[in-house]
N, C-alpha and C. Protein backbone atom coordinates (compact mmCIF):
# COMPACT_ATOMS: atom_id res chain seq x y z
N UNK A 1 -41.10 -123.33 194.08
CA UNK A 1 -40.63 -122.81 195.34
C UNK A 1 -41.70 -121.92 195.98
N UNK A 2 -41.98 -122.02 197.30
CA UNK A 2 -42.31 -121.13 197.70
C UNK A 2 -41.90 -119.53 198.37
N UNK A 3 -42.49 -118.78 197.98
CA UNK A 3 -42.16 -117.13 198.19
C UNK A 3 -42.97 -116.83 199.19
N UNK A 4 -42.83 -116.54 200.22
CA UNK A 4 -43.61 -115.77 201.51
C UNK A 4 -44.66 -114.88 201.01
N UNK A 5 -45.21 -114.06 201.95
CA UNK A 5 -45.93 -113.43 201.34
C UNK A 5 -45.54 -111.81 201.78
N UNK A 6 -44.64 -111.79 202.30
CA UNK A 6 -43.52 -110.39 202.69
C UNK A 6 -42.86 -110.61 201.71
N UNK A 7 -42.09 -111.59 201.24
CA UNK A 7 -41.05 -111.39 199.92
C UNK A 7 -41.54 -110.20 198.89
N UNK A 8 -42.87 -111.04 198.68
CA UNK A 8 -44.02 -110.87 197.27
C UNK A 8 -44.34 -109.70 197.50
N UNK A 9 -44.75 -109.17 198.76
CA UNK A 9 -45.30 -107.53 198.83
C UNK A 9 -43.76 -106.53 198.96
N UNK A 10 -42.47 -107.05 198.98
CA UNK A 10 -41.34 -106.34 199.00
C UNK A 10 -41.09 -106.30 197.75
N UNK A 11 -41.24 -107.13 196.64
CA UNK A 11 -41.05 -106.53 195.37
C UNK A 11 -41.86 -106.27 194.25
N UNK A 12 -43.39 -106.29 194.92
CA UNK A 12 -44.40 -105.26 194.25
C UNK A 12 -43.76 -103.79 194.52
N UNK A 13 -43.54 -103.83 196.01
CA UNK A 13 -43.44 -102.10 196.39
C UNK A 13 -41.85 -101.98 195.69
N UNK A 14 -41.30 -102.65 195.28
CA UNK A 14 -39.82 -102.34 194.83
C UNK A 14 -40.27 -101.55 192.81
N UNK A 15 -40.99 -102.41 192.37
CA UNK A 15 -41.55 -102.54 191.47
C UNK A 15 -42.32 -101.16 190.62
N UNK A 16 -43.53 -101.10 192.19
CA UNK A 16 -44.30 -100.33 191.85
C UNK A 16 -43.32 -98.48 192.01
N UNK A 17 -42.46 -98.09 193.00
CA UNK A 17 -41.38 -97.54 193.21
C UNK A 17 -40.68 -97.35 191.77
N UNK A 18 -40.27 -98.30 191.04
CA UNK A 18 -39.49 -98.24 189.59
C UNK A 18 -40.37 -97.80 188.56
N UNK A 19 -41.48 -97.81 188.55
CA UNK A 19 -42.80 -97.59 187.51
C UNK A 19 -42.90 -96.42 188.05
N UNK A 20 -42.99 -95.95 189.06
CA UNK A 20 -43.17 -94.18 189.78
C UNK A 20 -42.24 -93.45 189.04
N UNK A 21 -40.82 -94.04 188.98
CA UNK A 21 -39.64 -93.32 188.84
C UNK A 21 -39.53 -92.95 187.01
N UNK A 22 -39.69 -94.25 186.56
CA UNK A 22 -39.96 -93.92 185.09
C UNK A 22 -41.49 -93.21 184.86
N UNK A 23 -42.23 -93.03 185.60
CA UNK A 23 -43.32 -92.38 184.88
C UNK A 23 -42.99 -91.04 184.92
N UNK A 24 -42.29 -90.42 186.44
CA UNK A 24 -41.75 -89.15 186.85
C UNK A 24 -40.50 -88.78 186.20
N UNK A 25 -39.79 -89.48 185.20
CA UNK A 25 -39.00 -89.21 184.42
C UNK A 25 -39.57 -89.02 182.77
N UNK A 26 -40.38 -89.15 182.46
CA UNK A 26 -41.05 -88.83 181.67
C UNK A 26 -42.06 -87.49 181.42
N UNK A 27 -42.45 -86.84 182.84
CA UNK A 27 -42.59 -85.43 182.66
C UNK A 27 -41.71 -84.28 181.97
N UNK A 28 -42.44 -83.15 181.24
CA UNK A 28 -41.85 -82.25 181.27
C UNK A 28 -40.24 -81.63 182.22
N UNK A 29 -40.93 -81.33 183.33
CA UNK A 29 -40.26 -81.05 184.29
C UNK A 29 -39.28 -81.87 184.68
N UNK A 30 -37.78 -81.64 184.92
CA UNK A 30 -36.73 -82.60 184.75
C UNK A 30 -36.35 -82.51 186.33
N UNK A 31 -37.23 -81.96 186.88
CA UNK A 31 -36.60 -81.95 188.43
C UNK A 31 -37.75 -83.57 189.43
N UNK A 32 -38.74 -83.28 188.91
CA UNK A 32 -39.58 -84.57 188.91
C UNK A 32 -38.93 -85.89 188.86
N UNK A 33 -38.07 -86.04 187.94
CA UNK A 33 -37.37 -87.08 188.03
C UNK A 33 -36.66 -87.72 189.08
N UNK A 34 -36.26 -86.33 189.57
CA UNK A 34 -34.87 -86.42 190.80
C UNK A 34 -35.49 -86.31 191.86
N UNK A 35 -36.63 -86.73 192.33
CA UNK A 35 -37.59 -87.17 194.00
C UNK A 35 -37.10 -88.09 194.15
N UNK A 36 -37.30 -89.46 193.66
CA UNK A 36 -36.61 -90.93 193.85
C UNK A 36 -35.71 -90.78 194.53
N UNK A 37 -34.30 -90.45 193.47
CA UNK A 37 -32.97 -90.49 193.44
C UNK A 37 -32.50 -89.05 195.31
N UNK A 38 -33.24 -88.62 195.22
CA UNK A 38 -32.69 -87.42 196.46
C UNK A 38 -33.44 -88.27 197.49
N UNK A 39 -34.75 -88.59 197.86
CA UNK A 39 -34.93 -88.97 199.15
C UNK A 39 -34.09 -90.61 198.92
N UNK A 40 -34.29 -91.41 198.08
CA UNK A 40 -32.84 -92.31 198.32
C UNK A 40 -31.34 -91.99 198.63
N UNK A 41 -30.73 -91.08 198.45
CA UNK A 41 -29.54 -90.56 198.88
C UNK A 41 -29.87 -89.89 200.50
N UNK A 42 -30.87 -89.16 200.68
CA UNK A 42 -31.32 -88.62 202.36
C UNK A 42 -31.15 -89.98 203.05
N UNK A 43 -31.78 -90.95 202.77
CA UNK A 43 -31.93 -92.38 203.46
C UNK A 43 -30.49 -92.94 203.43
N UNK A 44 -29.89 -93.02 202.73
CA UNK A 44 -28.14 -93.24 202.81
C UNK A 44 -27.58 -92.66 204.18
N UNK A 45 -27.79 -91.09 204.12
CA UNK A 45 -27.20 -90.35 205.09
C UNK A 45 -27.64 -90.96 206.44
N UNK A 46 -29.18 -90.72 206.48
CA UNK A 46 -29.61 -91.24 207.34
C UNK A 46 -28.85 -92.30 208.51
N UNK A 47 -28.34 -93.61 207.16
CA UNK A 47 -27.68 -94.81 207.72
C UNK A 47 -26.73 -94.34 208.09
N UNK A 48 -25.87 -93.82 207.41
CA UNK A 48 -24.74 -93.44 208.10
C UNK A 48 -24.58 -92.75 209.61
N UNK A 49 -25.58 -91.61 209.83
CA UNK A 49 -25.94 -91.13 211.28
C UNK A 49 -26.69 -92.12 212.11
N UNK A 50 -26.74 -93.17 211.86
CA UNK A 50 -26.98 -94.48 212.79
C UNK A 50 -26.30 -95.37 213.05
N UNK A 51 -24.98 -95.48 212.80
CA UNK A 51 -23.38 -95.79 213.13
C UNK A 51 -23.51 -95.44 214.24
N UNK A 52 -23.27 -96.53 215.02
CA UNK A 52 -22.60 -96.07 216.23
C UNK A 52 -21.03 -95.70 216.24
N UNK A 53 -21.27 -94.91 217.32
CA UNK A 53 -19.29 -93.94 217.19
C UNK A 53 -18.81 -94.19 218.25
N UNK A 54 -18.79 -96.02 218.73
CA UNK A 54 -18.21 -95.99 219.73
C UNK A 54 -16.87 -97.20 219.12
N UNK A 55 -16.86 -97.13 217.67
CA UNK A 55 -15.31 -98.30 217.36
C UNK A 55 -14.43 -97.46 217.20
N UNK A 56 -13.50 -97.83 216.86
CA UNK A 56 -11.91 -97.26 216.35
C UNK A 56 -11.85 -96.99 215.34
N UNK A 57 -11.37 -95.74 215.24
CA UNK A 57 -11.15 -94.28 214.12
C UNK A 57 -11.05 -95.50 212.60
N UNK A 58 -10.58 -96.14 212.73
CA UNK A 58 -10.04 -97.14 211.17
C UNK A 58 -11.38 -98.27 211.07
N UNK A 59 -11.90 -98.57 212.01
CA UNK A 59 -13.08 -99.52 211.86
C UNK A 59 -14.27 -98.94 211.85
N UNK A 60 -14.21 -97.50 212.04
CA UNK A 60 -15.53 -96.44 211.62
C UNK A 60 -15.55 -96.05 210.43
N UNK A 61 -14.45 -95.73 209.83
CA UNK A 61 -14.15 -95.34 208.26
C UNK A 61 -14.62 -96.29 207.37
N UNK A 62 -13.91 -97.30 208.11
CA UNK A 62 -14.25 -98.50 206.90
C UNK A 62 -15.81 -99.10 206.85
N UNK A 63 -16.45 -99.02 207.83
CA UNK A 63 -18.14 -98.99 208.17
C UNK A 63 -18.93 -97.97 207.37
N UNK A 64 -18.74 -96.73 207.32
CA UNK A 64 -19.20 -95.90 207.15
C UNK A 64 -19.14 -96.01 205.40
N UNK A 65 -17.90 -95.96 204.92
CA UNK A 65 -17.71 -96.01 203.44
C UNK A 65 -18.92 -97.56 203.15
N UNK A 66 -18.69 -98.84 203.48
CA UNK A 66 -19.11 -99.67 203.24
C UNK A 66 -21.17 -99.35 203.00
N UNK A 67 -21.46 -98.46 204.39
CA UNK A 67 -22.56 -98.67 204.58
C UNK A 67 -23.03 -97.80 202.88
N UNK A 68 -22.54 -96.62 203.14
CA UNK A 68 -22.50 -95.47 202.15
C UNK A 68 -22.48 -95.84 200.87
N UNK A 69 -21.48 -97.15 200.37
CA UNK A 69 -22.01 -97.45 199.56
C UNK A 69 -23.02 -98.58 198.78
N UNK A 70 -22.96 -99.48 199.85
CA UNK A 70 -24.49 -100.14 200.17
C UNK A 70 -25.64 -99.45 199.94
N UNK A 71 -26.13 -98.59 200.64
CA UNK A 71 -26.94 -97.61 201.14
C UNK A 71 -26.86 -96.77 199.43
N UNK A 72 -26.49 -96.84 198.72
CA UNK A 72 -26.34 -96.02 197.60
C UNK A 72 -26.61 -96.26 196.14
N UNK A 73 -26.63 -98.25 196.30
CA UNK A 73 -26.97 -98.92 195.57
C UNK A 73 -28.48 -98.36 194.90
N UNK A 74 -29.45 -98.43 195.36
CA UNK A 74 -30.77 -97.77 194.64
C UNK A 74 -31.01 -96.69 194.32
N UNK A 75 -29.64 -95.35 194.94
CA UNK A 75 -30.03 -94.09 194.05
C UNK A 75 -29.05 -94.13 192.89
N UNK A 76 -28.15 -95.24 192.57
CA UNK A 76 -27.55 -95.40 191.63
C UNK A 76 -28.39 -95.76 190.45
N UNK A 77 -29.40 -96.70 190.91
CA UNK A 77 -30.18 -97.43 189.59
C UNK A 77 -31.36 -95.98 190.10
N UNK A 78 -31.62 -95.81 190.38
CA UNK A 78 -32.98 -94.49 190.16
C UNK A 78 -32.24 -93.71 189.39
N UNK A 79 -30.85 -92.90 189.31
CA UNK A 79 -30.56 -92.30 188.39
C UNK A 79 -30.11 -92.82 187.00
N UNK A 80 -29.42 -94.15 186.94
CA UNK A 80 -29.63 -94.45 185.84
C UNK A 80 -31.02 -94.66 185.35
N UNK A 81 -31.95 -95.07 185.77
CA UNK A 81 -33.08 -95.33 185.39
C UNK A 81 -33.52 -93.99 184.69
N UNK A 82 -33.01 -92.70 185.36
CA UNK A 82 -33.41 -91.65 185.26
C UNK A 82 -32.76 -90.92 184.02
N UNK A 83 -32.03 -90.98 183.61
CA UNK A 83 -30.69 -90.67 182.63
C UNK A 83 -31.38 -91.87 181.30
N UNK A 84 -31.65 -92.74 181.54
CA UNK A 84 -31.81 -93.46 180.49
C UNK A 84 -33.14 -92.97 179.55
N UNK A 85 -34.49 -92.85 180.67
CA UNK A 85 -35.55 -92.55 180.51
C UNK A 85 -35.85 -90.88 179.83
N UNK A 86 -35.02 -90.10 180.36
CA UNK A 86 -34.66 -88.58 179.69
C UNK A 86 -34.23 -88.64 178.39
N UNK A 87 -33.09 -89.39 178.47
CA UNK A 87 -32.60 -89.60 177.10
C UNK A 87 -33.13 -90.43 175.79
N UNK A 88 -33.84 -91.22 175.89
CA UNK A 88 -34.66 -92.12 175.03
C UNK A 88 -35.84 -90.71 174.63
N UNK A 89 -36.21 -90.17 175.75
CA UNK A 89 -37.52 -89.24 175.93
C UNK A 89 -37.21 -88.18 174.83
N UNK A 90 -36.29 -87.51 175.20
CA UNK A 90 -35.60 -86.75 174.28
C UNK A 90 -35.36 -86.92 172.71
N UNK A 91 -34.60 -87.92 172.56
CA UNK A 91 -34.65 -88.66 171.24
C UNK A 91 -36.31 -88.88 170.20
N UNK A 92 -37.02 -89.24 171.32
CA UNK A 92 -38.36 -89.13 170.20
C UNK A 92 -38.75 -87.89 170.53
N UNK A 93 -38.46 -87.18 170.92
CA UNK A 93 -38.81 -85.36 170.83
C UNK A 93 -40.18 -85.07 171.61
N UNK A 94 -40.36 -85.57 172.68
CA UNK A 94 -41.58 -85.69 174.08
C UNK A 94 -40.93 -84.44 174.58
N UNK A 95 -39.81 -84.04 174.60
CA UNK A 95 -39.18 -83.39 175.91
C UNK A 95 -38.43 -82.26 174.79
N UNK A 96 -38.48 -81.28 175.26
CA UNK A 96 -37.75 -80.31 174.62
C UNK A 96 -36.28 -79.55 175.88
C-alpha cells in the first residue's frame, strides 16, 4: 500500500512526541513528566472554546462533552504512558 508522505511525517512526529514523553518520565523530577499530559489537556480546552455557541442548549452539551472527550484521548495515553514509566522506574530503584 501506499502511505503519503503527510501520513509518514504524522506518525514520526506522533512517535517522536511518545519517545519525548517516556524519556521525560524517566527523570528525576516527576513534574517533567506532566509537560505532555498538561499542554495536551490546554489543547482539549482550547477545542472546546472553538465551539461555536450558536446551537441549542442540548446540542451544545452534547458537542462539547463529545469534543472533550475526543480531544482527551492523547492526554489519557501520555498519562498512562506516564504512570507506567514511573512505576517500572521506581521498581528498579532509578527514582527514589
Amino acid at each position: 500500500m501506499y502511505l503519503p508522505v503527510r501520513t509518514i511525517i504524522a506518525l514520526l512526529f506522533f512517535v517522536a512526541i511518545i519517545l519525548l514523553q517516556i524519556f521525560l518520565c524517566k527523570r528525576k523530577n516527576k513534574w517533567l513528566g506532566l509537560i505532555i499530559p498538561i499542554i495536551s489537556f490546554v489543547f482539549s480546552i482550547l477545542w472546546i472554546l472553538g465551539i461555536p455557541y450558536y446551537l441549542s442548549m442540548s446540542a451544545l452539551t452534547l458537542k462539547i462533552i463529545i469534543v472533550f472527550i475526543i480531544a482527551n484521548i492523547p492526554t489519557a495515553i501520555f498519562l498512562t504512558i506516564y504512570f507506567i514509566v514511573r512505576n517500572n522506574t521506581k521498581k528498579m530503584g532509578l527514582i527514589k
